[in-house]
N, C-alpha and C. Protein backbone atom coordinates (compact mmCIF):
# COMPACT_ATOMS: atom_id res chain seq x y z
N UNK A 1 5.96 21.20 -1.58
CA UNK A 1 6.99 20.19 -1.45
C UNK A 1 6.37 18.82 -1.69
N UNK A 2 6.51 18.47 -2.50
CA UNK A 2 6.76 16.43 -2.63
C UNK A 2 7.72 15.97 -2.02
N UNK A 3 7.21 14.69 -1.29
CA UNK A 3 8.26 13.49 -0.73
C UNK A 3 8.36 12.57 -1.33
N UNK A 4 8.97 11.61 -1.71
CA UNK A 4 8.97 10.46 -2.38
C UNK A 4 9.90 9.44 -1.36
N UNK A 5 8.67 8.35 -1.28
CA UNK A 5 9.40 7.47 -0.50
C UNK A 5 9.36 5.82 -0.78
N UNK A 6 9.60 5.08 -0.28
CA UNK A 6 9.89 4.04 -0.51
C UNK A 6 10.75 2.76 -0.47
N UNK A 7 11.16 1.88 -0.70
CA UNK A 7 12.08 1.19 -0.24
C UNK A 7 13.13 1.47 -1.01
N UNK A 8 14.64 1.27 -0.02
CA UNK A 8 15.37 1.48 -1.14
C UNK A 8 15.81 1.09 -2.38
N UNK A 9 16.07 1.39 -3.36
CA UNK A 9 16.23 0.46 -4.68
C UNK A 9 15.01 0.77 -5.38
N UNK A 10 13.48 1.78 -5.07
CA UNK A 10 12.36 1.63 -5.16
C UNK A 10 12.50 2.76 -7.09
N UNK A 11 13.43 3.46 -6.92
CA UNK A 11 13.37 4.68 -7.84
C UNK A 11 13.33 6.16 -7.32
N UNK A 12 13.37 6.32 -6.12
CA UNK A 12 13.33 7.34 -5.62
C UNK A 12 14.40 8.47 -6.29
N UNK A 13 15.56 8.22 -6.17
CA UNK A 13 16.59 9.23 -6.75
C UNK A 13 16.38 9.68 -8.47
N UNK A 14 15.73 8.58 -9.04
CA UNK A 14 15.61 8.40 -10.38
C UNK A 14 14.22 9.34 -10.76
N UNK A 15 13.45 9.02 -10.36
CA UNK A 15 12.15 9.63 -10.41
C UNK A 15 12.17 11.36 -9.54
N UNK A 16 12.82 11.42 -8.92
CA UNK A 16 12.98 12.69 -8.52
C UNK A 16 14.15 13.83 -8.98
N UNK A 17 14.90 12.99 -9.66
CA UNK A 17 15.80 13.82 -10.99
C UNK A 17 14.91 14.11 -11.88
N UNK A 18 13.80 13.28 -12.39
CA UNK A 18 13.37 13.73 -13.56
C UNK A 18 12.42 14.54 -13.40
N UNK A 19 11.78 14.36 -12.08
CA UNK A 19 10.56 15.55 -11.48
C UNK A 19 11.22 17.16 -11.60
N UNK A 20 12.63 16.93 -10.66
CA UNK A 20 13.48 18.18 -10.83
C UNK A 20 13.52 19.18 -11.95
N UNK A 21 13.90 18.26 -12.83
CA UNK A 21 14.50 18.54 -14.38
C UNK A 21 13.04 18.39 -15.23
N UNK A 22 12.37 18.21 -15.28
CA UNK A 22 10.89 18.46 -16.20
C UNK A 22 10.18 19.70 -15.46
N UNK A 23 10.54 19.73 -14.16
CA UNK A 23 9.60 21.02 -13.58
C UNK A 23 10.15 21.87 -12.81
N UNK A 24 11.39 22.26 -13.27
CA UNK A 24 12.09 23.05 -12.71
C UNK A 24 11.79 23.33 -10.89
N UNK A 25 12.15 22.18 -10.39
CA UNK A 25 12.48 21.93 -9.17
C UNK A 25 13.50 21.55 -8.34
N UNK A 26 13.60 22.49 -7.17
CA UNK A 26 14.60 21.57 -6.46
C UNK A 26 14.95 20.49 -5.68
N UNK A 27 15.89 19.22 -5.71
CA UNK A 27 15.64 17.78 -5.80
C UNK A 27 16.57 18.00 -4.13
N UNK A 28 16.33 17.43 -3.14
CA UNK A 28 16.89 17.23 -2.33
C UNK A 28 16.94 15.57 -1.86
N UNK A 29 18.15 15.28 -2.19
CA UNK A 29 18.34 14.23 -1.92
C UNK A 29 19.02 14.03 -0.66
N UNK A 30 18.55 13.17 0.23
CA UNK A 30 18.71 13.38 1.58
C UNK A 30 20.33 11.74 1.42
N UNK A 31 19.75 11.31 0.78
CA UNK A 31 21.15 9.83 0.92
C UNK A 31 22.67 10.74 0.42
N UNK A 32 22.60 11.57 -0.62
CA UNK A 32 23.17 12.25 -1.25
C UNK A 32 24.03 13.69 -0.05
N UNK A 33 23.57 13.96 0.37
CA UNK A 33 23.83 15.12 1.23
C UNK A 33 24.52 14.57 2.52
N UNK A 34 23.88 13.42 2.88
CA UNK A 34 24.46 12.37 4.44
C UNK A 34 25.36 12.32 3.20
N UNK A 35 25.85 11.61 2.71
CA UNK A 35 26.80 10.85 1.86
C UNK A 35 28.10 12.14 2.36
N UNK A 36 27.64 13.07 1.51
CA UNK A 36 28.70 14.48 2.04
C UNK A 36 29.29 14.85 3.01
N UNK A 37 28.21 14.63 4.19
CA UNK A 37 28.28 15.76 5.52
C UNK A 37 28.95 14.14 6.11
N UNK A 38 28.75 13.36 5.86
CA UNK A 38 29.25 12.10 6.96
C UNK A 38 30.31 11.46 7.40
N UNK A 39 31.29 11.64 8.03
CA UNK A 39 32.71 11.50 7.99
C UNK A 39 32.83 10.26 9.36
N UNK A 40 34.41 9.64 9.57
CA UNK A 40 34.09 8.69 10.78
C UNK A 40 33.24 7.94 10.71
N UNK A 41 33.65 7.19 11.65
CA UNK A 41 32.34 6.80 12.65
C UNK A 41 30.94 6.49 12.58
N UNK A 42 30.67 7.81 12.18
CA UNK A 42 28.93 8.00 11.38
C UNK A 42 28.83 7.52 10.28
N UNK A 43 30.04 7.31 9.35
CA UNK A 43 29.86 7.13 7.74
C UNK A 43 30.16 5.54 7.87
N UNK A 44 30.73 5.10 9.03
CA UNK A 44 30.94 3.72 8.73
C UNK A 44 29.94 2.82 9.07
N UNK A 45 29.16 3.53 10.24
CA UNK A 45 27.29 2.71 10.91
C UNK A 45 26.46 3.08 9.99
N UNK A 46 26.68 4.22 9.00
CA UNK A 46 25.72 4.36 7.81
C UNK A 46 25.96 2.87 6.89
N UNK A 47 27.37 3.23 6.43
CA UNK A 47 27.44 2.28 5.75
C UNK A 47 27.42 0.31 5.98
N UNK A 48 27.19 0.77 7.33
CA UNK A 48 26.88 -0.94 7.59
C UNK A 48 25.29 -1.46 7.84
N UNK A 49 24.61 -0.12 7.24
CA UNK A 49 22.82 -0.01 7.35
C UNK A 49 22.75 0.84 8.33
N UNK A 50 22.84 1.13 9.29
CA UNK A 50 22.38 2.07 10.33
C UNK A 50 21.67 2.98 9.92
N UNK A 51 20.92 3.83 9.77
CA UNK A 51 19.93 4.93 10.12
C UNK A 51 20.72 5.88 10.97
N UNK A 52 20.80 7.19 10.33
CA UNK A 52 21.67 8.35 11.77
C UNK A 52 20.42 8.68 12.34
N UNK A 53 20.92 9.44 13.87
CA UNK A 53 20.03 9.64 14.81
C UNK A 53 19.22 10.87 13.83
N UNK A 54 17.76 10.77 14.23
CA UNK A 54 16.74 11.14 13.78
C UNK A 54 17.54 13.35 13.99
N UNK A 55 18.05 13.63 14.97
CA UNK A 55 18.28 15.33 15.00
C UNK A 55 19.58 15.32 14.22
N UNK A 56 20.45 13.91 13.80
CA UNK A 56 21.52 14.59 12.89
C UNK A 56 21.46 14.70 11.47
N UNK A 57 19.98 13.52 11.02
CA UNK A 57 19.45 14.28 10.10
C UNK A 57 18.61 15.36 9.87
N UNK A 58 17.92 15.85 10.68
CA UNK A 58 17.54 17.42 10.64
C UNK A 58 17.92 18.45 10.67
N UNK A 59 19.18 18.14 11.25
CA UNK A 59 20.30 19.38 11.72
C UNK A 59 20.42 19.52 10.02
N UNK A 60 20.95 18.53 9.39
CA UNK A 60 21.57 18.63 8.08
C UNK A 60 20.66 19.12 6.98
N UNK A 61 19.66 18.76 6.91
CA UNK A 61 17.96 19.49 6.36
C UNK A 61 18.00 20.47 6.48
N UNK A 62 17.65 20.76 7.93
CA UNK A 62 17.32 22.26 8.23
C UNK A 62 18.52 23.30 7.56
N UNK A 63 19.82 23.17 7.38
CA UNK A 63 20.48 23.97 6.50
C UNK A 63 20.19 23.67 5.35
N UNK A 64 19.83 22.91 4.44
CA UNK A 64 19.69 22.65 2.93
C UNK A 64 18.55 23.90 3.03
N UNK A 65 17.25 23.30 3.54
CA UNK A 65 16.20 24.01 3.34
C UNK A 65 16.47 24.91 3.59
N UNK A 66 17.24 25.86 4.96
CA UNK A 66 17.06 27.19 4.71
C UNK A 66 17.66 28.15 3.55
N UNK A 67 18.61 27.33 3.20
CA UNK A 67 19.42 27.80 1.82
C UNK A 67 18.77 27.77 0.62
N UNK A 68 17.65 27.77 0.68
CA UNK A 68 16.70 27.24 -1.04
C UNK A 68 15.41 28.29 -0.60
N UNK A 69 15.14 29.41 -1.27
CA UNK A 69 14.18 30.38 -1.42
C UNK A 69 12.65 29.86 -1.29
N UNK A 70 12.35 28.87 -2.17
CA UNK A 70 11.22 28.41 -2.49
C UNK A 70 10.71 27.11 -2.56
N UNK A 71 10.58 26.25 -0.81
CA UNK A 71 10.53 25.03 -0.40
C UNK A 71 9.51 24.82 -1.27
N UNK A 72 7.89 25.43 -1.79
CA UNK A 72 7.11 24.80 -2.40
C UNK A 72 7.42 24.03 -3.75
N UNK A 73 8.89 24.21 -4.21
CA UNK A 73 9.19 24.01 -5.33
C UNK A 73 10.73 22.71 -5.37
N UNK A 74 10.17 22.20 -4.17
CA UNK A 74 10.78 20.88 -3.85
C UNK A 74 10.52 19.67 -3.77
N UNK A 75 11.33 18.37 -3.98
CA UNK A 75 11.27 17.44 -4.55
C UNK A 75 12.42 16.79 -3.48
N UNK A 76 12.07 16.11 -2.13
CA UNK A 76 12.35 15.59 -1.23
C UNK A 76 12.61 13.79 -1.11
N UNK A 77 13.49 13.63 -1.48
CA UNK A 77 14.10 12.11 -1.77
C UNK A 77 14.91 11.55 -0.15
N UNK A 78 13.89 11.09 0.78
CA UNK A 78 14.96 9.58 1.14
C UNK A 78 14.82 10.39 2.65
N UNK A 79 13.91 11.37 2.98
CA UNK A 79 13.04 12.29 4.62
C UNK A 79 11.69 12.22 4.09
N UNK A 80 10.75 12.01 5.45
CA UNK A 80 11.08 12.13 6.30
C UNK A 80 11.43 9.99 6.72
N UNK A 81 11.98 9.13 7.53
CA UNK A 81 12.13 8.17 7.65
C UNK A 81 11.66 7.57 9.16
N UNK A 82 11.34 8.83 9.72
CA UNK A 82 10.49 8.33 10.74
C UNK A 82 9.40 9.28 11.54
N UNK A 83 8.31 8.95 12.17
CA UNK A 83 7.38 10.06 12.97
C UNK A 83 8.23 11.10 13.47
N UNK A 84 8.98 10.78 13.84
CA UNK A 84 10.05 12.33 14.53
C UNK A 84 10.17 13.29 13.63
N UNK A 85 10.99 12.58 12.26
CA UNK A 85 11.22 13.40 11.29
C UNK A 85 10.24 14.44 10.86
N UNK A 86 9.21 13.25 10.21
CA UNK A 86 7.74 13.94 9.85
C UNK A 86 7.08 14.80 10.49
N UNK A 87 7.20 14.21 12.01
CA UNK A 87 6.76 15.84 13.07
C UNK A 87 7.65 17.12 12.93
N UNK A 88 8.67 16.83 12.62
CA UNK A 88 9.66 18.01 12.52
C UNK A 88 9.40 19.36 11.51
N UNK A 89 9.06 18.26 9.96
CA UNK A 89 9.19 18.50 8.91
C UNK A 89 7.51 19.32 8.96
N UNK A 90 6.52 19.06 8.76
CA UNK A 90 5.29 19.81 9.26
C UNK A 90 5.30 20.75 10.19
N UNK A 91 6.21 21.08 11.31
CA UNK A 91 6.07 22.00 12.06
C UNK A 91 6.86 23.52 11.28
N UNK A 92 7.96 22.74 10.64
CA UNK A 92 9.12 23.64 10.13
C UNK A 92 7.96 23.80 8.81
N UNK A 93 7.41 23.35 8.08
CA UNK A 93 6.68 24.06 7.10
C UNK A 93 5.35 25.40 7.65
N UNK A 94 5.19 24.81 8.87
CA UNK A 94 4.33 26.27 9.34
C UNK A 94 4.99 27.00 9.45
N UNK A 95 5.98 27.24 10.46
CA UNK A 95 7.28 28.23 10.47
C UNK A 95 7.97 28.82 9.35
N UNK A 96 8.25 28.23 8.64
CA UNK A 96 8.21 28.82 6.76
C UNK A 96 7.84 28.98 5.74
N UNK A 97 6.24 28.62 5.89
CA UNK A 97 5.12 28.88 5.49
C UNK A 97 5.61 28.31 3.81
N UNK A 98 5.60 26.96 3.89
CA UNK A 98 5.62 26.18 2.98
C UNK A 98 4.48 25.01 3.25
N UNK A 99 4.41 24.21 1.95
CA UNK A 99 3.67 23.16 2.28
C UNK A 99 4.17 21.67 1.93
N UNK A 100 3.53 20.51 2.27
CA UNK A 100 4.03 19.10 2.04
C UNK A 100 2.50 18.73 1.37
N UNK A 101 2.71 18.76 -0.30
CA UNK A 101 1.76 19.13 -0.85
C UNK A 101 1.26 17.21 -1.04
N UNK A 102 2.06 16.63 -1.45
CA UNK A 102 1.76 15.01 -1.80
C UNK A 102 2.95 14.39 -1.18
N UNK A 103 2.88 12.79 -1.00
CA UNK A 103 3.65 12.18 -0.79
C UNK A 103 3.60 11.11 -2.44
N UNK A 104 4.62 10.94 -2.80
CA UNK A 104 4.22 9.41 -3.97
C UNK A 104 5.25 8.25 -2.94
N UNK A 105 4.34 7.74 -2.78
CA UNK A 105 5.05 6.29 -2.58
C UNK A 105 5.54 4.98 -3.57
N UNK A 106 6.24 5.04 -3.66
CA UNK A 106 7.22 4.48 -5.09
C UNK A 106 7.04 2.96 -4.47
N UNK A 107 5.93 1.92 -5.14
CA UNK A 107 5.52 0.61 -3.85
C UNK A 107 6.20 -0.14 -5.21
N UNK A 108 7.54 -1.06 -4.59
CA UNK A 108 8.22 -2.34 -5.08
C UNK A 108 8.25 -3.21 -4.30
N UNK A 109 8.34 -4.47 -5.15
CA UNK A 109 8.88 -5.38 -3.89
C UNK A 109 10.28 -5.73 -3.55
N UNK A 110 10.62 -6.52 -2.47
CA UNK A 110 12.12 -6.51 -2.15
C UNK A 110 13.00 -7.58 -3.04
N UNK A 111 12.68 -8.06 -3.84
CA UNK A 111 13.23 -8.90 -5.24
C UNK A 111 13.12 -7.55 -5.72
N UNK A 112 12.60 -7.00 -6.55
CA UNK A 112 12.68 -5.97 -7.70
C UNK A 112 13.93 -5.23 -7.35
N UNK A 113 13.72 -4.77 -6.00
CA UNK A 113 14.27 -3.80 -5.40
C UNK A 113 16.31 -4.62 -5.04
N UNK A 114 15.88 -5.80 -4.36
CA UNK A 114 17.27 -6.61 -4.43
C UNK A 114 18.13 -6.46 -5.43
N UNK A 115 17.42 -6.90 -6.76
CA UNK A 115 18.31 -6.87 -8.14
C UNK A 115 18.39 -5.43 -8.65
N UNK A 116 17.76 -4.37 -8.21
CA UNK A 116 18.22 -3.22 -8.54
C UNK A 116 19.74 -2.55 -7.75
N UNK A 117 19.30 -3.13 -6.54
CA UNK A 117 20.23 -2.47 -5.04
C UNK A 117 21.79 -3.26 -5.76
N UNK A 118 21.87 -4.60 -6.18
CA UNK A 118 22.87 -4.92 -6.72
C UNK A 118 23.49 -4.92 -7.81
N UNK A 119 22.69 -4.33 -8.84
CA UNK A 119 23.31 -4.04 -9.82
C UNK A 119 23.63 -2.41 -9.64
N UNK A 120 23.49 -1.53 -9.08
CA UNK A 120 24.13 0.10 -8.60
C UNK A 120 25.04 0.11 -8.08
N UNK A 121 25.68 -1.46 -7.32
CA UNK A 121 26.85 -1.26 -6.46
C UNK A 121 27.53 0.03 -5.59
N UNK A 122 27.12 0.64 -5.01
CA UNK A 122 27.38 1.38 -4.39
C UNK A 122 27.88 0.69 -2.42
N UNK A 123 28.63 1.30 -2.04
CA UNK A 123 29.70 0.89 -0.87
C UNK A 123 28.23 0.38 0.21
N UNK A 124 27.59 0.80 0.09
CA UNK A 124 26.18 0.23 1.36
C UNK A 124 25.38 -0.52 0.47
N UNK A 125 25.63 -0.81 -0.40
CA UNK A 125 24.42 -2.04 -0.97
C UNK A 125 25.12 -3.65 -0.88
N UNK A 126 25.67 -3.42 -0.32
CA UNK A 126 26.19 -5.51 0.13
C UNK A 126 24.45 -6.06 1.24
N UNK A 127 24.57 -7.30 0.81
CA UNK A 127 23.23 -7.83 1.45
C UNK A 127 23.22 -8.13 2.33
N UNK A 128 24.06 -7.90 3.56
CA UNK A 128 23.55 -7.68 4.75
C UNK A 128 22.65 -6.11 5.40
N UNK A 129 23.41 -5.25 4.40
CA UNK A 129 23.42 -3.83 4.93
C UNK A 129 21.96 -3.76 4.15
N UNK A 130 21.58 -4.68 2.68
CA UNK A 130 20.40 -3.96 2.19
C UNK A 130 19.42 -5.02 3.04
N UNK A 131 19.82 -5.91 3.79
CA UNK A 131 18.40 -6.58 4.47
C UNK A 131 18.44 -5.82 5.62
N UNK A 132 18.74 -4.78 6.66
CA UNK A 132 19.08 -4.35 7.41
C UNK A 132 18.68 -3.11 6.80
N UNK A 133 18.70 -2.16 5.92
CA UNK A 133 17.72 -1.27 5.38
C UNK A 133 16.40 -1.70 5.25
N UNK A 134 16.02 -3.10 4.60
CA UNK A 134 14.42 -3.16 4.93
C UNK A 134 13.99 -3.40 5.57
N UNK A 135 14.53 -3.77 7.21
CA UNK A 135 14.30 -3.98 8.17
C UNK A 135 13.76 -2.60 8.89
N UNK A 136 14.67 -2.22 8.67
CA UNK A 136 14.37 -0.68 8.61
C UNK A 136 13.29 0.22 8.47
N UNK A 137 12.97 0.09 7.01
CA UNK A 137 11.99 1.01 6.43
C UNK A 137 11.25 0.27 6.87
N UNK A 138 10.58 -1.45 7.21
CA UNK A 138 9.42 -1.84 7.58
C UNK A 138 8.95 -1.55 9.01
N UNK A 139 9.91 -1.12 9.65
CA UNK A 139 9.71 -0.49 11.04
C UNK A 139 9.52 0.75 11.36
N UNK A 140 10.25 1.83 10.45
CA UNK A 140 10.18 3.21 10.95
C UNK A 140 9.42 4.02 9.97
N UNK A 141 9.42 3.14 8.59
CA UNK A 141 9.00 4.08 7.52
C UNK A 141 7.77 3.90 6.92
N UNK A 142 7.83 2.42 6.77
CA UNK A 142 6.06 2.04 6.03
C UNK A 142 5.20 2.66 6.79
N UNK A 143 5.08 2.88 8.29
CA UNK A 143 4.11 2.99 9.16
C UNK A 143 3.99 4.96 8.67
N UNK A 144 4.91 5.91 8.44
CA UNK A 144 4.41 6.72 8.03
C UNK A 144 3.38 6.94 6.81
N UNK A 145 3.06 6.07 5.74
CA UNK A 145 2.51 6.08 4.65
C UNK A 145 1.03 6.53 5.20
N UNK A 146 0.33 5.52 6.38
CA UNK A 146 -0.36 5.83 7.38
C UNK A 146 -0.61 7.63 8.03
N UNK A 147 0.50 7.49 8.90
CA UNK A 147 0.39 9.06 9.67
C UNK A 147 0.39 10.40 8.14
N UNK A 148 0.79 10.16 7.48
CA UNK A 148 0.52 11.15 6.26
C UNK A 148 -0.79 11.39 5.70
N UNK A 149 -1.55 10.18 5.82
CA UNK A 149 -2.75 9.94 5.48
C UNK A 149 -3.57 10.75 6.49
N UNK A 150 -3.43 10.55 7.87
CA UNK A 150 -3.88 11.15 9.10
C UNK A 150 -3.65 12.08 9.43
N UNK A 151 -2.76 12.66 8.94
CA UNK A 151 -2.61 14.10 8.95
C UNK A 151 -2.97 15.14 7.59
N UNK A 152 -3.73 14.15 6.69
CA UNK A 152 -4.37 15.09 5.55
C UNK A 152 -3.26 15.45 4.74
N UNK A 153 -1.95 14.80 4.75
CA UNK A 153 -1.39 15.12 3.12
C UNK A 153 -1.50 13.61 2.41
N UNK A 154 -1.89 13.88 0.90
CA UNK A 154 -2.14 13.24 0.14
C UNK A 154 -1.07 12.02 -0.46
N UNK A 155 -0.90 10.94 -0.03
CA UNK A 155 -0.18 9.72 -0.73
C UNK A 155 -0.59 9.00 -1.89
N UNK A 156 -0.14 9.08 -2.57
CA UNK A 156 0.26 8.71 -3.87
C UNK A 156 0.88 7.07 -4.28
N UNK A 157 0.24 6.35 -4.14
CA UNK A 157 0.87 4.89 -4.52
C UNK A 157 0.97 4.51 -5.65
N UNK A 158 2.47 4.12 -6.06
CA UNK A 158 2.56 4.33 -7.53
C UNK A 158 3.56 2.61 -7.54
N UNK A 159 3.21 1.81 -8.57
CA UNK A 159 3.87 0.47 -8.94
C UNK A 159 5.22 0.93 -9.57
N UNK A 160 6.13 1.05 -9.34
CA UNK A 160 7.40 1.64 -9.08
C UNK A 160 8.35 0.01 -9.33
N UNK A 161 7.43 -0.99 -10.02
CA UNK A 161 8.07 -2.33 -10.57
C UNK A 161 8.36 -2.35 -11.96
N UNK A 162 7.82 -0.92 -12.72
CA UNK A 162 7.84 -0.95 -13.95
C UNK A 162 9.06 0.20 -14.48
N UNK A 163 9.03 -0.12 -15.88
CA UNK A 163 10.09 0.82 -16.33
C UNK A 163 10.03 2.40 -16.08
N UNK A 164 11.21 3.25 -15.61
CA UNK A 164 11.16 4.32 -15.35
C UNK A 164 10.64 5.21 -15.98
N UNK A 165 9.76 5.65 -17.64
CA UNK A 165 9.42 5.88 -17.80
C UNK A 165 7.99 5.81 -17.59
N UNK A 166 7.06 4.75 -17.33
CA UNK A 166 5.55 4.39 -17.01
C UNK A 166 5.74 4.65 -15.64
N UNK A 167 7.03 4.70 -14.68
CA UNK A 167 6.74 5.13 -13.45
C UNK A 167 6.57 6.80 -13.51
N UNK A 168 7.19 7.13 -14.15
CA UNK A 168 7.15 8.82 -14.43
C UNK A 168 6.15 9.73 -14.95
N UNK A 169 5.18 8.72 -16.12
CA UNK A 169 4.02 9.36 -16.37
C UNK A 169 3.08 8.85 -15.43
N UNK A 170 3.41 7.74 -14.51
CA UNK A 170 1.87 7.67 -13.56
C UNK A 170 2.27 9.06 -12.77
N UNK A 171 3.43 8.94 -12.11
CA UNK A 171 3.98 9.93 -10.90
C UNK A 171 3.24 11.68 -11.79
N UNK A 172 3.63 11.70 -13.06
CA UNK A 172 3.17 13.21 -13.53
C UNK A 172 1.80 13.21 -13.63
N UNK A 173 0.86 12.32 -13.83
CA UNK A 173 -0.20 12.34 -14.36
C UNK A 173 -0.94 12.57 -12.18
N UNK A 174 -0.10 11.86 -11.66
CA UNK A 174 -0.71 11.56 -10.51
C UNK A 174 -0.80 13.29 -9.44
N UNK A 175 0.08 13.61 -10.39
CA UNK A 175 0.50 15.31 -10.07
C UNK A 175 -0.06 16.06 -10.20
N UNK A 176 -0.37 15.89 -11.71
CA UNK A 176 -1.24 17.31 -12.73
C UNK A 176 -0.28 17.68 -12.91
N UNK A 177 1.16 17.14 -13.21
CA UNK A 177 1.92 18.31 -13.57
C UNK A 177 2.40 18.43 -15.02
């Protein structure tokens, strides 16, 4: 399993379609799946930036993943987003005897990332909700780039400021794949 993480707007969804689709993998997009399962209430604190509680995104994981034969052959977009997660996600790979083979960290800055987040227009990218996502990731998520490191899976820092193609051959080259 690969994670790909990063800020949002970073390329994550983009770069992990094409990982999918060049290497016959399966792409789990975690924004994509909340987007689905999220109704009420939940879909409206999503959409005003919120973060869902750390077990209602696992609850929702843990069925994707058990529904997919061959976790080693995954391509994990937008989990784990915090130590909870990540503890989760490592325990459940012993238990299903999969692995969390690399992380790529897709590193932009929040200009790059601003003018990307607004030109996608999508219902949660207004700029309160995207300064309130990097508020976010600088609190719960950068600090995993770290604990991944410390726990011996391999991160991957990739300049994720350049065109999607030079992000795609560093990301493949950074692979071996």
């Amino acid at each position: 399993m690969i994670l790909l993480m990063g800020l949002p707007g970073a390329g994550k969804g983009t770069q992990g379609k094409i990982m999918a689709d060049q290497h016959g993998m399966h792409l789990i997009s975690m924004g994509e799946i909340i987007r689905l399962y999220v109704t009420g209430e939940r879909r409206a604190r999503m959409l005003a930036g919120e973060l869902l509680e750390d077990d209602e995104v696992i609850n929702i994981l843990e069925r994707v993943l058990d529904s997919i034969p061959n976790k080693d052959l995954c391509v994990l977009d937008g989990f784990p987003r915090t130590v909870h997660q990540a503890d989760w996600l490592l325990e459940k790979s012993k238990q299903d005897n999969f692995s969390v083979s690399h992380v790529i960290h897709l590193d932009a800055g929040e200009d790059t990332v601003r003018s990307r987040l607004r030109a996608r227009g999508r219902l949660d990218d207004k700029e309160e909700v995207i300064e309130e996502r990097f508020k976010e990731y600088k609190e719960l998520t950068q600090p995993l780039i770290d604990w991944f490191n410390e726990h011996d899976i391999d991160v991957i820092n990739i300049n994720a400021e350049r065109s999607v193609d030079e992000v795609n051959n560093d990301v493949t080259r950074s692979l071996n794949l």
